[in-house]
PDB file of N, CA and C in Angstrom:
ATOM      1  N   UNK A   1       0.620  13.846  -1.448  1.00  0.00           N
ATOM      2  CA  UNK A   1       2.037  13.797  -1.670  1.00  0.00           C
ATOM      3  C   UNK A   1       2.405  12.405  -2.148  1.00  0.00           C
ATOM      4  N   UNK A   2       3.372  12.081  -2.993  1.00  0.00           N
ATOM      5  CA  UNK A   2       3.787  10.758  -3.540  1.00  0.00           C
ATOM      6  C   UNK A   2       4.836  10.597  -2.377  1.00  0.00           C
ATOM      7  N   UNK A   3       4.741   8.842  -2.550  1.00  0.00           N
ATOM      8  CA  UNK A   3       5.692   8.717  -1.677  1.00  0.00           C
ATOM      9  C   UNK A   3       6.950   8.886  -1.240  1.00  0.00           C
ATOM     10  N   UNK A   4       7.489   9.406  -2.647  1.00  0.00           N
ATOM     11  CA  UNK A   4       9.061   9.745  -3.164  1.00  0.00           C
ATOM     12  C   UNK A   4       9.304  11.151  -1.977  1.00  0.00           C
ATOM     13  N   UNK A   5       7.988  11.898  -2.352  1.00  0.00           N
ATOM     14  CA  UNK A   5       8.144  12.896  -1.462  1.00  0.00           C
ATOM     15  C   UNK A   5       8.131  13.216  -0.354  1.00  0.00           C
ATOM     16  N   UNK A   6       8.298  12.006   0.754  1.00  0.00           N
ATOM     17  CA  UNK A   6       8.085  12.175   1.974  1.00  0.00           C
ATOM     18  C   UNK A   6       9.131  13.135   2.904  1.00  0.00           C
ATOM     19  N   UNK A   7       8.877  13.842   3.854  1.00  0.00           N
ATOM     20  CA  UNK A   7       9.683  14.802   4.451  1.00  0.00           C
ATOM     21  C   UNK A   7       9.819  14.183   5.706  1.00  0.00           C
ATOM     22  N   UNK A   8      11.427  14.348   5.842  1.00  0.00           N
ATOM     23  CA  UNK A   8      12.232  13.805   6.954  1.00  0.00           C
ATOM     24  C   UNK A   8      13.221  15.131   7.430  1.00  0.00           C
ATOM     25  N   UNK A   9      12.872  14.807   8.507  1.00  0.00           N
ATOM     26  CA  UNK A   9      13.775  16.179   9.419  1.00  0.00           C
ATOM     27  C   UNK A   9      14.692  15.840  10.110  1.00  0.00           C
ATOM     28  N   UNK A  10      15.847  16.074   9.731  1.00  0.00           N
ATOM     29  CA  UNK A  10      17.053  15.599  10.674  1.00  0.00           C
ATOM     30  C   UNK A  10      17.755  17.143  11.737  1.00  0.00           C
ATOM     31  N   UNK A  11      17.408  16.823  12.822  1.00  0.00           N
ATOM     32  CA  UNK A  11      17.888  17.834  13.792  1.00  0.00           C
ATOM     33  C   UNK A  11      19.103  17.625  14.598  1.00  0.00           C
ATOM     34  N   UNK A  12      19.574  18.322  14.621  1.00  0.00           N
ATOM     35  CA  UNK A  12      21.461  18.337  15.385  1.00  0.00           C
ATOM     36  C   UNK A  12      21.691  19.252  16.675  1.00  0.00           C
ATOM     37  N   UNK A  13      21.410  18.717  17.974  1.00  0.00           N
ATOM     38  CA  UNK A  13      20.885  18.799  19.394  1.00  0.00           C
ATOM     39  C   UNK A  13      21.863  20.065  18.992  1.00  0.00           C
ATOM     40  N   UNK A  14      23.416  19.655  18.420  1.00  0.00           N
ATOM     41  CA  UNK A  14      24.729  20.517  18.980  1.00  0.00           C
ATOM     42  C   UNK A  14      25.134  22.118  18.460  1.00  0.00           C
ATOM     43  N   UNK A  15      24.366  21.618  17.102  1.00  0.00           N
ATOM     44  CA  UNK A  15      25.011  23.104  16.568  1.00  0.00           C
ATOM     45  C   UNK A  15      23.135  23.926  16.386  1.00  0.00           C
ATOM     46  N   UNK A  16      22.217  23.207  16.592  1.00  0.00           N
ATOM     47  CA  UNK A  16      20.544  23.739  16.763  1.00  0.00           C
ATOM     48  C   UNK A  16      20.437  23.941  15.155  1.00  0.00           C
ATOM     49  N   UNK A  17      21.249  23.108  14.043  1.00  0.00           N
ATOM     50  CA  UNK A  17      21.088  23.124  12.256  1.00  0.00           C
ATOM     51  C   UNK A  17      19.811  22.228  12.500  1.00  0.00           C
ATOM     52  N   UNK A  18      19.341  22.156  11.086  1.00  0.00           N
ATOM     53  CA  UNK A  18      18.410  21.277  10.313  1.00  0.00           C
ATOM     54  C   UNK A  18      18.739  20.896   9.283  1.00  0.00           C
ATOM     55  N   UNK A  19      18.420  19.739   8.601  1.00  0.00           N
ATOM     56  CA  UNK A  19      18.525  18.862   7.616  1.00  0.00           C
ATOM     57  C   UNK A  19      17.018  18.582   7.200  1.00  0.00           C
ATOM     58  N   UNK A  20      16.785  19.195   6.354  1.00  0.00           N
ATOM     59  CA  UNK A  20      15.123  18.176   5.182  1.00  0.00           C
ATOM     60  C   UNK A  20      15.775  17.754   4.117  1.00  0.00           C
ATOM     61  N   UNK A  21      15.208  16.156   4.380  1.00  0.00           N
ATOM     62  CA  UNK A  21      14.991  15.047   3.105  1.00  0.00           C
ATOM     63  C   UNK A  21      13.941  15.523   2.595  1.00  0.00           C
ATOM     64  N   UNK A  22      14.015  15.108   1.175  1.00  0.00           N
ATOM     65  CA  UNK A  22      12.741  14.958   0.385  1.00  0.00           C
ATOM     66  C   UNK A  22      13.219  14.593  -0.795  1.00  0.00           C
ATOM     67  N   UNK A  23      12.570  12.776  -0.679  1.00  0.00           N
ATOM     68  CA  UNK A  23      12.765  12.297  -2.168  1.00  0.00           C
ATOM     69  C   UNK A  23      14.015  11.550  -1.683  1.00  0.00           C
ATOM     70  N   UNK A  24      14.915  12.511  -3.368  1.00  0.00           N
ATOM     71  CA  UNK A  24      16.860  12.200  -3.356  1.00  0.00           C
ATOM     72  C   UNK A  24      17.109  13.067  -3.036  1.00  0.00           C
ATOM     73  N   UNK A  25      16.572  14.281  -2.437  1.00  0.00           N
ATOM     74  CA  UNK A  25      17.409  15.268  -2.113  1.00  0.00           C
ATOM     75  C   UNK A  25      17.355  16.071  -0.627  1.00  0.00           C
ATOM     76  N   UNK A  26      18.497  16.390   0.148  1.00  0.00           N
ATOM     77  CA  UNK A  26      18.387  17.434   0.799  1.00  0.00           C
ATOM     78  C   UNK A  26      19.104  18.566   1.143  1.00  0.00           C
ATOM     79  N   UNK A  27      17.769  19.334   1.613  1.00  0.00           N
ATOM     80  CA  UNK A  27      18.136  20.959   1.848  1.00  0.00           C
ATOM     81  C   UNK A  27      18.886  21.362   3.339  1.00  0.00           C
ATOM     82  N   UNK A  28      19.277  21.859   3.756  1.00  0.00           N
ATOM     83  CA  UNK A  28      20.091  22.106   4.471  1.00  0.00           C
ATOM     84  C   UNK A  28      19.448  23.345   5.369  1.00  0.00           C
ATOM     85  N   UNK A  29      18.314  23.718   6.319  1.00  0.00           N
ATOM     86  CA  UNK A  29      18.173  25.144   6.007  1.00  0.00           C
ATOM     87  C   UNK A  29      18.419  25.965   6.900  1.00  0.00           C
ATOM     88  N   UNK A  30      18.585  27.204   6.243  1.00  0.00           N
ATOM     89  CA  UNK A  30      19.355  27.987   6.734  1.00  0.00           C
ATOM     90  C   UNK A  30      19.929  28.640   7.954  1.00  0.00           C
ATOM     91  N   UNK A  31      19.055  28.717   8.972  1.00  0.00           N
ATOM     92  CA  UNK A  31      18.549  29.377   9.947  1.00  0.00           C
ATOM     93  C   UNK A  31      19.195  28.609  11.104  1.00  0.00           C
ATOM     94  N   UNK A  32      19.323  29.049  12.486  1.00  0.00           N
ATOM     95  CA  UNK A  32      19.448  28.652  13.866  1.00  0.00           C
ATOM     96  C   UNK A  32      18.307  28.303  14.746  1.00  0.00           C
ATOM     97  N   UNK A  33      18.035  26.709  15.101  1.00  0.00           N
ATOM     98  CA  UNK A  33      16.576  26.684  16.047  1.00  0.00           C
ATOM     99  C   UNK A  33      16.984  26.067  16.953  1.00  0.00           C
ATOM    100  N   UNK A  34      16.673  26.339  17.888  1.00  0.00           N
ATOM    101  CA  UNK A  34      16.399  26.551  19.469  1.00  0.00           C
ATOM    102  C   UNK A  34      15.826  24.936  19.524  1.00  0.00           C
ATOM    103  N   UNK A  35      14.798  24.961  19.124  1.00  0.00           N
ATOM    104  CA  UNK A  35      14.086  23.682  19.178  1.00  0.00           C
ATOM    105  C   UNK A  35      13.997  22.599  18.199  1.00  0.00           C
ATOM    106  N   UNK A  36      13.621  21.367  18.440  1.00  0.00           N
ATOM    107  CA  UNK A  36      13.152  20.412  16.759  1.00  0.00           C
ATOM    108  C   UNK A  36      11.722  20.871  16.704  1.00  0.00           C
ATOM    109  N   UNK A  37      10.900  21.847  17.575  1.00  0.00           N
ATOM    110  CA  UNK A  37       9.841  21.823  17.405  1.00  0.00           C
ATOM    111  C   UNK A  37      10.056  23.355  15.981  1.00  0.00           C
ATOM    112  N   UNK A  38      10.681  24.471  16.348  1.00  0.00           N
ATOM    113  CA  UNK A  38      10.907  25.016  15.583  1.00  0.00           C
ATOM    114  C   UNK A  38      11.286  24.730  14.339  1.00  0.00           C
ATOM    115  N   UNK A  39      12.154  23.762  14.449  1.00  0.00           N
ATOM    116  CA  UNK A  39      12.771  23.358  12.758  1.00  0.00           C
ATOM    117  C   UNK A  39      11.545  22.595  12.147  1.00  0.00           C
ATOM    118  N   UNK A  40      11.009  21.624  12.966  1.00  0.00           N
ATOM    119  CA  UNK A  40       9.970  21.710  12.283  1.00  0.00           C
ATOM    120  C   UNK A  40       8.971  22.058  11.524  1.00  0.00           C
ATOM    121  N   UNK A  41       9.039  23.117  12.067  1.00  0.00           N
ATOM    122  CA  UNK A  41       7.807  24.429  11.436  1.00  0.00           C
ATOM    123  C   UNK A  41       8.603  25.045  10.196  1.00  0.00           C
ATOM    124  N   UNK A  42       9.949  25.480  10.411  1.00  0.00           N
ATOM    125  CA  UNK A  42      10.567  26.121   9.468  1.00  0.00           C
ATOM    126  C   UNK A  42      10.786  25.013   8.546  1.00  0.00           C
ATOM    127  N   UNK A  43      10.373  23.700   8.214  1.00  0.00           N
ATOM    128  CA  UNK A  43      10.697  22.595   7.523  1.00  0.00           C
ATOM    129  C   UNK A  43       9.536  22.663   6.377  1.00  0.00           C
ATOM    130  N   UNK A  44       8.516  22.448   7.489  1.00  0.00           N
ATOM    131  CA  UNK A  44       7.076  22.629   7.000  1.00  0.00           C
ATOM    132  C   UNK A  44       6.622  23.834   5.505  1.00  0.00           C
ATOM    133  N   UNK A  45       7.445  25.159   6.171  1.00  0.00           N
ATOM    134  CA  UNK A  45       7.192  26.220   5.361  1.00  0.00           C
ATOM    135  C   UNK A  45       8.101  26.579   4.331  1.00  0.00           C
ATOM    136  N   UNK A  46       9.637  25.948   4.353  1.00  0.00           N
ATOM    137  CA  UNK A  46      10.359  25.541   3.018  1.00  0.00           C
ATOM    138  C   UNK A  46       9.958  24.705   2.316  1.00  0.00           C
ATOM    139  N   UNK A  47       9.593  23.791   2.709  1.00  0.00           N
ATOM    140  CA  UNK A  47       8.932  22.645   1.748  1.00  0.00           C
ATOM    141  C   UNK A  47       7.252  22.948   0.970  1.00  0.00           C
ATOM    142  N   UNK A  48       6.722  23.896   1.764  1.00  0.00           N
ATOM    143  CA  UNK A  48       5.694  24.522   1.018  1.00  0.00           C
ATOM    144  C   UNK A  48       5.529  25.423   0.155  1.00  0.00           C
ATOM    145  N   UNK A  49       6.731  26.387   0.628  1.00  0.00           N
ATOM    146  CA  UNK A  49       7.000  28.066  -0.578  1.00  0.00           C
ATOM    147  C   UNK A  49       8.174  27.440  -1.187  1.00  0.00           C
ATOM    148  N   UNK A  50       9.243  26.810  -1.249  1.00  0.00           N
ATOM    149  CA  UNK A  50      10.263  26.535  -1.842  1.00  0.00           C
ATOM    150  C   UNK A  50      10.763  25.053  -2.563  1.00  0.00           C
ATOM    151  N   UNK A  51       9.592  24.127  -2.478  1.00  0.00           N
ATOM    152  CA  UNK A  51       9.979  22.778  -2.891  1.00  0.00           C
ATOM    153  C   UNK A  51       8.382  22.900  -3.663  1.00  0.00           C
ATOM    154  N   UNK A  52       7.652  23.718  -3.938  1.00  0.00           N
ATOM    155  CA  UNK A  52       6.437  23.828  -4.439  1.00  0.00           C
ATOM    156  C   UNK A  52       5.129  22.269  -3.644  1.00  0.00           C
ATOM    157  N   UNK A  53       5.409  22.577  -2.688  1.00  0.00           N
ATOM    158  CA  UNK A  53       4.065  21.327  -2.258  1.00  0.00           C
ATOM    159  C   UNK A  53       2.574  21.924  -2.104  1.00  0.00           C
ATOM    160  N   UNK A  54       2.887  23.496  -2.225  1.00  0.00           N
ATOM    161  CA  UNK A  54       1.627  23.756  -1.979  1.00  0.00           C
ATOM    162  C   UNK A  54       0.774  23.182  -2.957  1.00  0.00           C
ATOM    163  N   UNK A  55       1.253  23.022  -4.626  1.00  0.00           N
ATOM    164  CA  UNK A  55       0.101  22.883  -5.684  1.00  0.00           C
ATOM    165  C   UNK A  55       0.511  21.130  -5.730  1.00  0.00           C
ATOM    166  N   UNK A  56       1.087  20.329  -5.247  1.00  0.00           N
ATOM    167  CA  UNK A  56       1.453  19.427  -4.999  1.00  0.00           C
ATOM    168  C   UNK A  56       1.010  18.435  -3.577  1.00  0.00           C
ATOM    169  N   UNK A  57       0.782  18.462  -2.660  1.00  0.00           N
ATOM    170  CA  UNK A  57       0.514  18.159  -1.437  1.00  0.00           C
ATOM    171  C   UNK A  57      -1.048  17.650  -1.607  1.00  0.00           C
ATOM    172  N   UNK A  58      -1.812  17.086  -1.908  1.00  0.00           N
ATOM    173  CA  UNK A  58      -2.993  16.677  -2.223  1.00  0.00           C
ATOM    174  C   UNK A  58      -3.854  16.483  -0.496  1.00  0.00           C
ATOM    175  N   UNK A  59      -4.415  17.549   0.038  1.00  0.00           N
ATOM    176  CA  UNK A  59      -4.834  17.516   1.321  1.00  0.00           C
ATOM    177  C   UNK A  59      -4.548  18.296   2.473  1.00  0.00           C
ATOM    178  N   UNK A  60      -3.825  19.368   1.669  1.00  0.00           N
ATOM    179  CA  UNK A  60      -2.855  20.010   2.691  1.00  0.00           C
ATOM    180  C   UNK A  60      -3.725  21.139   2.196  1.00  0.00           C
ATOM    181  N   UNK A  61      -3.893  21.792   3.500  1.00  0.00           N
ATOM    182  CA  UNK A  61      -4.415  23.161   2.789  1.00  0.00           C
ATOM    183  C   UNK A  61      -3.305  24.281   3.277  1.00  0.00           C
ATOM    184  N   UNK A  62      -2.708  24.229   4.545  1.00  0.00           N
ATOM    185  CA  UNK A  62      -1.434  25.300   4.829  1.00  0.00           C
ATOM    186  C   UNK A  62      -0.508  24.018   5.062  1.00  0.00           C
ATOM    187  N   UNK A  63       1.066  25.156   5.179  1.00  0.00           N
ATOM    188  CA  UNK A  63       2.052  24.408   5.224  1.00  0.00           C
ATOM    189  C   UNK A  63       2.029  23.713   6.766  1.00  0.00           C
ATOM    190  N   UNK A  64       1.403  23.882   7.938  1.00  0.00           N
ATOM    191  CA  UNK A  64       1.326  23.431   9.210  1.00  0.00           C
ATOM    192  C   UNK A  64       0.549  21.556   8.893  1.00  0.00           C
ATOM    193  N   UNK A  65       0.055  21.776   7.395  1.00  0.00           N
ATOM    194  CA  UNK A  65      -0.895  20.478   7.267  1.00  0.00           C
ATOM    195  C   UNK A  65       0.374  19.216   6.528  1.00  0.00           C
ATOM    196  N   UNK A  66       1.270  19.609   5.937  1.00  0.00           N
ATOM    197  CA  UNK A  66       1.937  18.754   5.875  1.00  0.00           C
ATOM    198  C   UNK A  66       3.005  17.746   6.617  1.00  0.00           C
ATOM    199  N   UNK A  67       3.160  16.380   6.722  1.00  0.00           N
ATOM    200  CA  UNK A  67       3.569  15.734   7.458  1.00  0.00           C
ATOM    201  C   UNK A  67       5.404  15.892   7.632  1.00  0.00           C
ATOM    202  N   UNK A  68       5.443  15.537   8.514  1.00  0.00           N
ATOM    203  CA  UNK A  68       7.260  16.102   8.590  1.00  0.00           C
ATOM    204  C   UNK A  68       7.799  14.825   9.704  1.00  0.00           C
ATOM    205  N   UNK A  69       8.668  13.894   9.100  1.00  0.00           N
ATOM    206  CA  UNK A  69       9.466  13.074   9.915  1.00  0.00           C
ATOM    207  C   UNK A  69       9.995  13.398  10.816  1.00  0.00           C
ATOM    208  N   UNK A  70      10.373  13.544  12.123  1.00  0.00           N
ATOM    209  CA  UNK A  70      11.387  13.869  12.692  1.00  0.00           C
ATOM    210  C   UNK A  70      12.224  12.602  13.162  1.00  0.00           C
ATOM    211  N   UNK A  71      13.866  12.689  12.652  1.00  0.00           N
ATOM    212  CA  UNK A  71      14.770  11.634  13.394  1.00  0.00           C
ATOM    213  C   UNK A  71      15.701  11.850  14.128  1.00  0.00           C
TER     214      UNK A  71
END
């Protein structure tokens, strides 16, 4: 992954949303989690089927292999 692309997870104790950085941009996604351990995962697997890292990610072989900030 270049460094531009690093993934940052912003979790919100109050309403259980998620926030992924990546790059200049972020996604917002969709869903309700219980946990940051969950959003995590659901971070992991947008950023792999939907931000294309799978053919991108140099080392990653599933989306569980890519690195994910949490703040």
């Amino acid at each position: 992954m270049h460094s531009e692309e690093y993934l940052e997870l912003h979790y919100d104790l109050l309403s259980h949303k998620a926030l992924l950085s990546c790059g200049r941009k972020a996604y917002v996604l969709p869903d309700i989690y219980e946990t940051k351990e969950m959003a995590q995962v659901a971070a992991q697997k947008f950023a792999w089927e939907k931000l294309g890292l799978k053919e991108r990610a140099a080392g990653c072989r599933t989306a569980a292999d890519l690195p994910v900030w949490l703040r």
